[in-house]
Protein backbone atom coordinates (compact mmCIF):
# COMPACT_ATOMS: atom_id res chain seq x y z
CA UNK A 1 -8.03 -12.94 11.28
CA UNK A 2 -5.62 -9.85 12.15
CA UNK A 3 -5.18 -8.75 15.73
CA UNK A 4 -3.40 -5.88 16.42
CA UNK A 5 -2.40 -5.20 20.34
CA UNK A 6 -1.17 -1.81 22.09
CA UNK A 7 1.05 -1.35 18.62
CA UNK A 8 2.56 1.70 19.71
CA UNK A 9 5.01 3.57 17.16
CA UNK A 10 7.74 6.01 18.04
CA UNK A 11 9.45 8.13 15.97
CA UNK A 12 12.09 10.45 17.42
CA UNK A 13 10.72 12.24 19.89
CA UNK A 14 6.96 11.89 18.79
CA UNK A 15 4.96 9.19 19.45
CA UNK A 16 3.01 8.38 15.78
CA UNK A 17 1.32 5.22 17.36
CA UNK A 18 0.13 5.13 20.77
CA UNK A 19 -1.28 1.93 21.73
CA UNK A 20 -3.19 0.90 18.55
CA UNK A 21 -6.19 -2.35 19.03
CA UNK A 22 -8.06 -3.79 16.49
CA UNK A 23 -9.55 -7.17 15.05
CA UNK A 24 -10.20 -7.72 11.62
CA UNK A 25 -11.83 -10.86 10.09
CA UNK A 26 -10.57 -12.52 6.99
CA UNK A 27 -12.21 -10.96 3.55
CA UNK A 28 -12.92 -7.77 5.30
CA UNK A 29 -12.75 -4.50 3.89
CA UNK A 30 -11.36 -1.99 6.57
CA UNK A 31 -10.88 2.38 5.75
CA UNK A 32 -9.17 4.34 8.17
CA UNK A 33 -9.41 7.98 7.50
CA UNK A 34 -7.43 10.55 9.14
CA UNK A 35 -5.73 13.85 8.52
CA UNK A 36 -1.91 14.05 7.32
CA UNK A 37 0.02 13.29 10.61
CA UNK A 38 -2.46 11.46 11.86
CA UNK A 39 -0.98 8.19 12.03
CA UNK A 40 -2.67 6.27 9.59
CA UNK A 41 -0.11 5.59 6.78
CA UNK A 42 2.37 4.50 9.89
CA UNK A 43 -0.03 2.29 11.18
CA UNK A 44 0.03 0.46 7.53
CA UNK A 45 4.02 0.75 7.35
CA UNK A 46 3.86 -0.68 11.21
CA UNK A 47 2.07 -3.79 10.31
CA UNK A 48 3.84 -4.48 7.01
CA UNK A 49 7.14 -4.24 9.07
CA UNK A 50 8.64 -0.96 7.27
CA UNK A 51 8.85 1.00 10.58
CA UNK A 52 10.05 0.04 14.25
CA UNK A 53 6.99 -1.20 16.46
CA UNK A 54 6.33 -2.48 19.73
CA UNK A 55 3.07 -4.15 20.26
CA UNK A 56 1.17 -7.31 18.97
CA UNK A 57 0.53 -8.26 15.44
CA UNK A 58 -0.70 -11.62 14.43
CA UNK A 59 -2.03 -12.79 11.23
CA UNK A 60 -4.01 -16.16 11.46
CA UNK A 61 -2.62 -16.60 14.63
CA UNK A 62 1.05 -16.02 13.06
CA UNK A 63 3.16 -13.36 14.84
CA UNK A 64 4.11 -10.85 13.03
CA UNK A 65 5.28 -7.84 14.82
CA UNK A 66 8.91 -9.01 15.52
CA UNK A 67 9.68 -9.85 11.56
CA UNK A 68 11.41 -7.89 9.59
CA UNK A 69 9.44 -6.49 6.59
CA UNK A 70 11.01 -9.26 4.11
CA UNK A 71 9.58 -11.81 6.20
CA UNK A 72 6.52 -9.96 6.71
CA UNK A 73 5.53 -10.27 3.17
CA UNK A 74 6.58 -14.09 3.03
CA UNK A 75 3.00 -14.37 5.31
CA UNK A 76 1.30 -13.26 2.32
CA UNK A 77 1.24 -9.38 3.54
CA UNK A 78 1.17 -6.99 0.58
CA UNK A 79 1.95 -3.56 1.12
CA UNK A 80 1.35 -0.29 -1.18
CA UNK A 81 2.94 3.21 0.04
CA UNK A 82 1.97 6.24 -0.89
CA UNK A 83 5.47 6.57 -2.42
CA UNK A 84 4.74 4.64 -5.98
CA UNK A 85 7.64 2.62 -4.94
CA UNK A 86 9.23 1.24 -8.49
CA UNK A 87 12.26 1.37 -10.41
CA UNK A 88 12.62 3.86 -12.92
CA UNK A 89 14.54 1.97 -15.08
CA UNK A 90 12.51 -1.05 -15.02
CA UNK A 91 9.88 -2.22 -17.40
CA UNK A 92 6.37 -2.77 -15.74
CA UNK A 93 7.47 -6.22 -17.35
CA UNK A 94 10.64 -6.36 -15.05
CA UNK A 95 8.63 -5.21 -12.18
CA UNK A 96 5.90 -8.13 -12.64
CA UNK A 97 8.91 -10.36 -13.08
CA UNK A 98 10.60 -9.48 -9.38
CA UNK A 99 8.17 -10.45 -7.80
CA UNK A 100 7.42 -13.96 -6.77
CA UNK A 101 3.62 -14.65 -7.34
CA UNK A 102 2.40 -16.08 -4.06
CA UNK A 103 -1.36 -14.67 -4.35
CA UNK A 104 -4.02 -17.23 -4.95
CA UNK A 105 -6.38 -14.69 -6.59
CA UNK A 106 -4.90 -12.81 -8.90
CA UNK A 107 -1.61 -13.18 -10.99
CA UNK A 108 0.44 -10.72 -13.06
CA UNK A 109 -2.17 -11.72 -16.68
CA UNK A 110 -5.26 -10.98 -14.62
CA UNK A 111 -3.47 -7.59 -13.22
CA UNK A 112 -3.03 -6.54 -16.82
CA UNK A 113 -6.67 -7.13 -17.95
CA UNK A 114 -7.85 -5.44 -15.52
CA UNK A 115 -5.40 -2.62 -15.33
CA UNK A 116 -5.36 -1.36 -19.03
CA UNK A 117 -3.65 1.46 -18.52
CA UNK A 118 0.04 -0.05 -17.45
CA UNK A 119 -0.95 -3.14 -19.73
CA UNK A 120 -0.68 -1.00 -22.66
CA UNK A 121 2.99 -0.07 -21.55
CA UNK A 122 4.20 -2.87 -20.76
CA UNK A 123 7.90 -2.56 -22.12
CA UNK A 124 7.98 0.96 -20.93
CA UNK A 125 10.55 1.77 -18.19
CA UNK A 126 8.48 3.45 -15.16
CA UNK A 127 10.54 6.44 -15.23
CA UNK A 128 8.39 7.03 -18.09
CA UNK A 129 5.35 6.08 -16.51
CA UNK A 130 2.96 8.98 -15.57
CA UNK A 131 2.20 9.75 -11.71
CA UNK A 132 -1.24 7.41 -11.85
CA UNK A 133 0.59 4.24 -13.80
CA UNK A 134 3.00 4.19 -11.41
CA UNK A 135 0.55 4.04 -8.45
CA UNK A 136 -0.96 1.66 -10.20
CA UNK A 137 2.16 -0.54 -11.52
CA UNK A 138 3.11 -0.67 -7.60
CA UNK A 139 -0.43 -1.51 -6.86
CA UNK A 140 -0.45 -4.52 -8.44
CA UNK A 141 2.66 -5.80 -7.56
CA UNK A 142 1.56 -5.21 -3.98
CA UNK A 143 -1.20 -7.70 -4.80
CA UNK A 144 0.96 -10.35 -6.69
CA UNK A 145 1.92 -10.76 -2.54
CA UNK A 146 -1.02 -10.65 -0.99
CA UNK A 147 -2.28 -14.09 -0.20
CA UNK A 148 -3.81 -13.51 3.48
CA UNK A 149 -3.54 -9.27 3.94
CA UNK A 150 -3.59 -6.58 1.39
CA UNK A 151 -2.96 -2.84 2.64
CA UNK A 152 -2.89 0.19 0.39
CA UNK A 153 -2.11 3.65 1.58
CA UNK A 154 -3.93 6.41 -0.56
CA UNK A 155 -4.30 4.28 -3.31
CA UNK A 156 -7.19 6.70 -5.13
CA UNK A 157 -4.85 9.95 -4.62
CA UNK A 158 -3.98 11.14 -7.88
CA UNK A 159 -5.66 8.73 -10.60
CA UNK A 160 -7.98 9.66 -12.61
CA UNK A 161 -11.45 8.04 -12.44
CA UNK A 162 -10.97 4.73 -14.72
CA UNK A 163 -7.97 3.95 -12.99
CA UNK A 164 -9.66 4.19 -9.92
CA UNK A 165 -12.27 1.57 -11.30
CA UNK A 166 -9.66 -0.16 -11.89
CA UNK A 167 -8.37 -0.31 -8.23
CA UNK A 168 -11.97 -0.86 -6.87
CA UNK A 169 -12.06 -4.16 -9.41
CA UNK A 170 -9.12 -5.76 -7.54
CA UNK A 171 -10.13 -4.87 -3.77
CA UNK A 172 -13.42 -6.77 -4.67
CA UNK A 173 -12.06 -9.56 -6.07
CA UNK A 174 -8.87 -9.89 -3.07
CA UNK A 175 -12.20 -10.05 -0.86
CA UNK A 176 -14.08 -12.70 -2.76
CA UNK A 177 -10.78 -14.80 -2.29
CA UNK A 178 -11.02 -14.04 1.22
CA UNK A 179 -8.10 -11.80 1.37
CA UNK A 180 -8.35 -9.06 3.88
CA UNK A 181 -7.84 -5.23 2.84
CA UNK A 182 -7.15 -2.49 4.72
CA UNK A 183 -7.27 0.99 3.12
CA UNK A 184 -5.70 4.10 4.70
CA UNK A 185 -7.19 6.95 2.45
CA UNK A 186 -7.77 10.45 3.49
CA UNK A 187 -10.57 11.24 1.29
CA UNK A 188 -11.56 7.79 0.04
CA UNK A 189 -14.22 7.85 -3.18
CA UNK A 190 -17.73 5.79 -3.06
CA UNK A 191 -15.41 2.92 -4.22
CA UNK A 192 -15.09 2.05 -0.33
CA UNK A 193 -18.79 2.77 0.16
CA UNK A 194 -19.19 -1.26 0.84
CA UNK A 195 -16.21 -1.62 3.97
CA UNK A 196 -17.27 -4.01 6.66
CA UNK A 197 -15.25 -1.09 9.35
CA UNK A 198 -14.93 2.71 8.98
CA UNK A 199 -12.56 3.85 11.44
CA UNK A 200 -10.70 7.20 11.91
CA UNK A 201 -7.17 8.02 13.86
CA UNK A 202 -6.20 10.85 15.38
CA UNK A 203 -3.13 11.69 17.33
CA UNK A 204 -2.12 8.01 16.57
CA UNK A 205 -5.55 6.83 17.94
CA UNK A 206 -7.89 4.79 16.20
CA UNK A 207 -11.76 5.97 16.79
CA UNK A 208 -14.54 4.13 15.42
């Protein structure tokens, strides 16, 4: 179970979060849609611990809000910006190899089979990746960490439709394991057509 509580983001003078609730059972699949600005890539960066917050996280009843992002992911939180956030002059092997596996569902083989694209390349540095492999490269390392919470911020933007399959394959099988996922998409394909919640945020307000 996640429970969020009056998370509430600030950042210089404008208040991105204001006062964000929600409750989110275990194995659910949860899309927040919004405009650019809205808020809803911070509230993904506020839960994974990437920005300052003030508020109430708590992840099977562990607290989460006052950990630092390191920690954070230690809960079995895994996190995917918008920002395909690799290093150019790693392999996708190297990547894989960074990361300590803590996921129960998946690990770095089953990635692979089920993202062809970056398993083809595997001893290419990601420099030399194109836009979509790197999504996807930092995708799946995102999901080597997610044990108990998986949250992906526009993770469709950009690929083209196999990869995008591709994507879909892993969010179902984090949820058979259980895992909860929470998307943050602003035009999210049929792919999410199956989420337990639809919400929308505006003005750093969740509506349902």
């Amino acid at each position: 179970m996640l429970e969020i509580e009056k998370l509430s983001v600030v950042l210089g003078s404008r208040r991105v979060l204001d006062e964000v609730s929600l409750r989110v059972s275990s194995g659910s699949l949860v899309s927040i849609s919004g405009r650019n600005g809205s808020g809803r890539s911070t509230l993904l960066r506020a839960v994974a611990g990437a920005v300052q917050r003030t508020g109430r996280i708590a992840l099977d009843h562990v607290e989460l809000a006052d950990l630092p992002a390191w920690r954070v992911a230690r809960e079995g939180v895994g996190f995917a910006p918008d920002t395909r956030d690799v290093f150019a002059r790693l392999t996708v092997d190297e990547h894989f190899a960074l990361v300590p596996a803590v996921s129960a569902w998946t690990d770095r083989y089953a990635l692979l089979d089920v993202l062809a694209p970056i398993a083809r390349r595997r001893r290419v540095h990601a420099g030399a990746l194109s836009g979509g492999e790197q999504k996807l490269l930092s995708i799946a390392r995102s999901a080597l960490v997610a044990r108990r919470l998986w949250l992906l911020d526009e993770p469709f933007e950009g690929l083209a439709a196999p990869m995008i399959d591709a994507v879909a394959a892993l969010i179902q099988q984090a949820r058979a394991a259980e895992v909860t996922v929470i998307v943050a998409d602003g035009a999210a394909p049929n792919t999410l057509s199956e989420a337990s919640m639809r919400l929308s945020i505006e003005g750093g307000r969740l509506r349902s």
